[in-house]
Protein backbone atom coordinates (compact mmCIF):
# COMPACT_ATOMS: atom_id res chain seq x y z
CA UNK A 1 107.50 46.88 110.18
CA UNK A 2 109.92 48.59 112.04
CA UNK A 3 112.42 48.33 109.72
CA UNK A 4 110.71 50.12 106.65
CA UNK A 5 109.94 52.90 109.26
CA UNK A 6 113.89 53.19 109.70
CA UNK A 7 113.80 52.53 105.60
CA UNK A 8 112.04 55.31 105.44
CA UNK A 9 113.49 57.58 107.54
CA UNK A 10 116.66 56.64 106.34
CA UNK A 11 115.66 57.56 102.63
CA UNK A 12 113.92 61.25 103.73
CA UNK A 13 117.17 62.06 105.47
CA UNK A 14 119.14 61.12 102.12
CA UNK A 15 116.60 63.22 100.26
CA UNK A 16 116.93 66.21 102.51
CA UNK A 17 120.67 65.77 102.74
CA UNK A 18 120.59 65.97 98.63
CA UNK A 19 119.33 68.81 98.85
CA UNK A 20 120.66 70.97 101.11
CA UNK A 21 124.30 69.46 100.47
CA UNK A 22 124.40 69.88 96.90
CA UNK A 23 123.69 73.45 96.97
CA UNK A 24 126.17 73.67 100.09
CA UNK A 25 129.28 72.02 97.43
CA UNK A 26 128.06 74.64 94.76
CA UNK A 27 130.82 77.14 95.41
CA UNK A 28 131.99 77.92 91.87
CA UNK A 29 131.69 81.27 90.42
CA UNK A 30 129.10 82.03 87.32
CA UNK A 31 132.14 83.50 85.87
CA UNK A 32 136.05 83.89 85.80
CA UNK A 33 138.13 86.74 85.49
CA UNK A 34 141.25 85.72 83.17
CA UNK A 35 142.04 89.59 82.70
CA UNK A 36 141.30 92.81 84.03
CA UNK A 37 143.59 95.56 82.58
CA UNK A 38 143.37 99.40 82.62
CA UNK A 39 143.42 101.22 79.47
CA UNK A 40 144.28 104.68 80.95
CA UNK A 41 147.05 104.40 83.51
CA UNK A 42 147.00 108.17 83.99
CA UNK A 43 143.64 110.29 84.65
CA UNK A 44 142.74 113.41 85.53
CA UNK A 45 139.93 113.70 88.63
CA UNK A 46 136.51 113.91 86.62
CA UNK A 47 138.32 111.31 83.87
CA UNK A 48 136.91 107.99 82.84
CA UNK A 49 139.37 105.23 84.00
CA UNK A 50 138.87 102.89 81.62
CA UNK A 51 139.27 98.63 82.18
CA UNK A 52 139.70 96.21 80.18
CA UNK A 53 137.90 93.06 81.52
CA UNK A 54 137.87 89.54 79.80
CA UNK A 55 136.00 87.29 81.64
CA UNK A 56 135.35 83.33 80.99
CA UNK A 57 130.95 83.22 81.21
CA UNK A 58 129.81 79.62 82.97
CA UNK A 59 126.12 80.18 84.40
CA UNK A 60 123.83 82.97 84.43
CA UNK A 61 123.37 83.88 88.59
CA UNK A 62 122.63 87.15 90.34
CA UNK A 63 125.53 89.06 90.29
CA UNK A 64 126.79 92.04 92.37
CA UNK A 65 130.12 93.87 91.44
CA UNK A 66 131.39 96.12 93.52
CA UNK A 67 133.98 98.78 92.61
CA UNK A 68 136.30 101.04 94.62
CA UNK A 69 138.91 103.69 93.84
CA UNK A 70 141.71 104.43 96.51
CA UNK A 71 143.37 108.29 95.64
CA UNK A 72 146.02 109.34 96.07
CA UNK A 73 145.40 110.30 99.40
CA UNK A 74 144.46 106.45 100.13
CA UNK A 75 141.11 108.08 100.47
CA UNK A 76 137.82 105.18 99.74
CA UNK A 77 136.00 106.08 96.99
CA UNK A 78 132.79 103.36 96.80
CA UNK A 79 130.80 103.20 93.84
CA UNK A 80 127.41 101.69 94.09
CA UNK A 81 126.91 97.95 93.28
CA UNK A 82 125.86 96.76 90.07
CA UNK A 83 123.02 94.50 90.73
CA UNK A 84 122.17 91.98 87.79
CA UNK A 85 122.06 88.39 86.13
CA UNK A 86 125.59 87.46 84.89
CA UNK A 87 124.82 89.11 81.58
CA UNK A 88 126.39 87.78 77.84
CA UNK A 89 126.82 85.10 76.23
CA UNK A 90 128.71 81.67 77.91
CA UNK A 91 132.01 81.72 77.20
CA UNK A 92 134.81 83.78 76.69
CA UNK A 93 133.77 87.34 76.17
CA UNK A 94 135.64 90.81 76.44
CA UNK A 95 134.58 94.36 77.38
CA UNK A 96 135.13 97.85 78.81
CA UNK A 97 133.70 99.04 82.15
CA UNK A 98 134.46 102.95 82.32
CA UNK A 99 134.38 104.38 85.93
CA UNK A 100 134.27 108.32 86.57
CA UNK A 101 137.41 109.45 88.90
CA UNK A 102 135.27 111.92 91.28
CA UNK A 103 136.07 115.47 90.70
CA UNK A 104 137.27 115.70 94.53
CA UNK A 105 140.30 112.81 94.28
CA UNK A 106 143.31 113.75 95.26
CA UNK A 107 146.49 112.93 92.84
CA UNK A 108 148.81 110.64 93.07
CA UNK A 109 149.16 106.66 93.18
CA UNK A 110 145.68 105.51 93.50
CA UNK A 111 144.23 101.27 93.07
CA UNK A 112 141.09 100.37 91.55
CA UNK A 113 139.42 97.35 93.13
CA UNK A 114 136.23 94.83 91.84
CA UNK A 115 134.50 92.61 94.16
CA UNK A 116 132.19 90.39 92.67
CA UNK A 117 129.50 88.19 94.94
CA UNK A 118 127.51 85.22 92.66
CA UNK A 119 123.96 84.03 94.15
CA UNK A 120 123.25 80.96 92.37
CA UNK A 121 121.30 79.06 94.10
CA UNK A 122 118.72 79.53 97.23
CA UNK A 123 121.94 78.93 99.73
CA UNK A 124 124.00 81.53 98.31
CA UNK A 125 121.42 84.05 99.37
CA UNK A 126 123.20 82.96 103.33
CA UNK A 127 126.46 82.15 101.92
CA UNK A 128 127.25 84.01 98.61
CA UNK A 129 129.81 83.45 96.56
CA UNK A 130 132.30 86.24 96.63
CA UNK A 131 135.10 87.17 94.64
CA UNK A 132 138.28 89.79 95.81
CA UNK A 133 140.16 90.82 92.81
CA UNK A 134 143.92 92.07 92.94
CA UNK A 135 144.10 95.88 93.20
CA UNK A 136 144.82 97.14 89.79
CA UNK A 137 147.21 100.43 89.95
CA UNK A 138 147.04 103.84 88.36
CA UNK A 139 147.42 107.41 88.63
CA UNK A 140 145.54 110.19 89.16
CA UNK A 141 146.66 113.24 87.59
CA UNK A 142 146.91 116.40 89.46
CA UNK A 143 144.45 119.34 87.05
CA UNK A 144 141.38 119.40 85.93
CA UNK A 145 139.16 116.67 83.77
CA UNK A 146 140.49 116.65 79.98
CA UNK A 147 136.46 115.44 79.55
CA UNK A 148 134.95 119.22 78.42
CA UNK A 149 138.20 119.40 75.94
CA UNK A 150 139.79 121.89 78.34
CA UNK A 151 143.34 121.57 78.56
């Protein structure tokens, strides 16, 4: 009798270890990044800097992507987070994600950075998983936006 109390025990731990340690290996992203590449390596503050992003589409999960500008000045510019599902079709898929360069950046060499954090699964609410892209350079432009067709 004793022993299908340990027999039991034994199984409910196995059970409860399935499923907390399964989530716990789950550490792969709901998608890939195989390019990100800007369009417009030289904008004026007020532009849109324009990227090129290909990404490789596994699993739909809550995303959060995160994007900051660094000016000229090496000044932080934080954008706020775009909350949603990992959105498209699985798979390979390509777009463009424009950005506005605020009006008040100052010229010179400035990086553009994505961030991207995956929740998945119940765990990943604790422990997301988060993605730090390279720092993409460009240039901001010293003048005025080119957006209202002025020169």
């Amino acid at each position: 009798m004793i022993s299908q109390h340990i027999a039991g025990a034994a199984i409910g731990i196995f059970l409860i270890g399935g499923l907390i340690g399964v989530p716990l290996t789950d550490r792969q992203p709901a998608a890939e990044v195989l390019s990100m590449v800007i369009l417009n390596p030289s904008v004026r503050p007020g532009d849109m800097l324009r990227t090129e992003i290909i990404v490789d589409r596994k699993r739909v999960c809550d995303t959060e992507v995160t994007r900051t500008i660094y000016d000229g000045a090496n000044i932080e510019i934080r954008f706020l987070p775009d909350e949603r599902q990992t959105f498209g079709p699985l798979g390979i898929d390509r777009r463009v994600v424009e950005v506005q360069v605020p009006a008040s950046a100052k010229p010179g060499l400035a990086r553009y950075r994505v961030t991207s954090t995956f929740r998945c699964n119940v765990l990943h609410r604790v422990w997301p998983i988060t993605i730090a892209y390279d720092d993409i350079p460009f240039t901001i432009e010293a003048g005025e936006s080119k957006l209202d067709g002025q020169p």
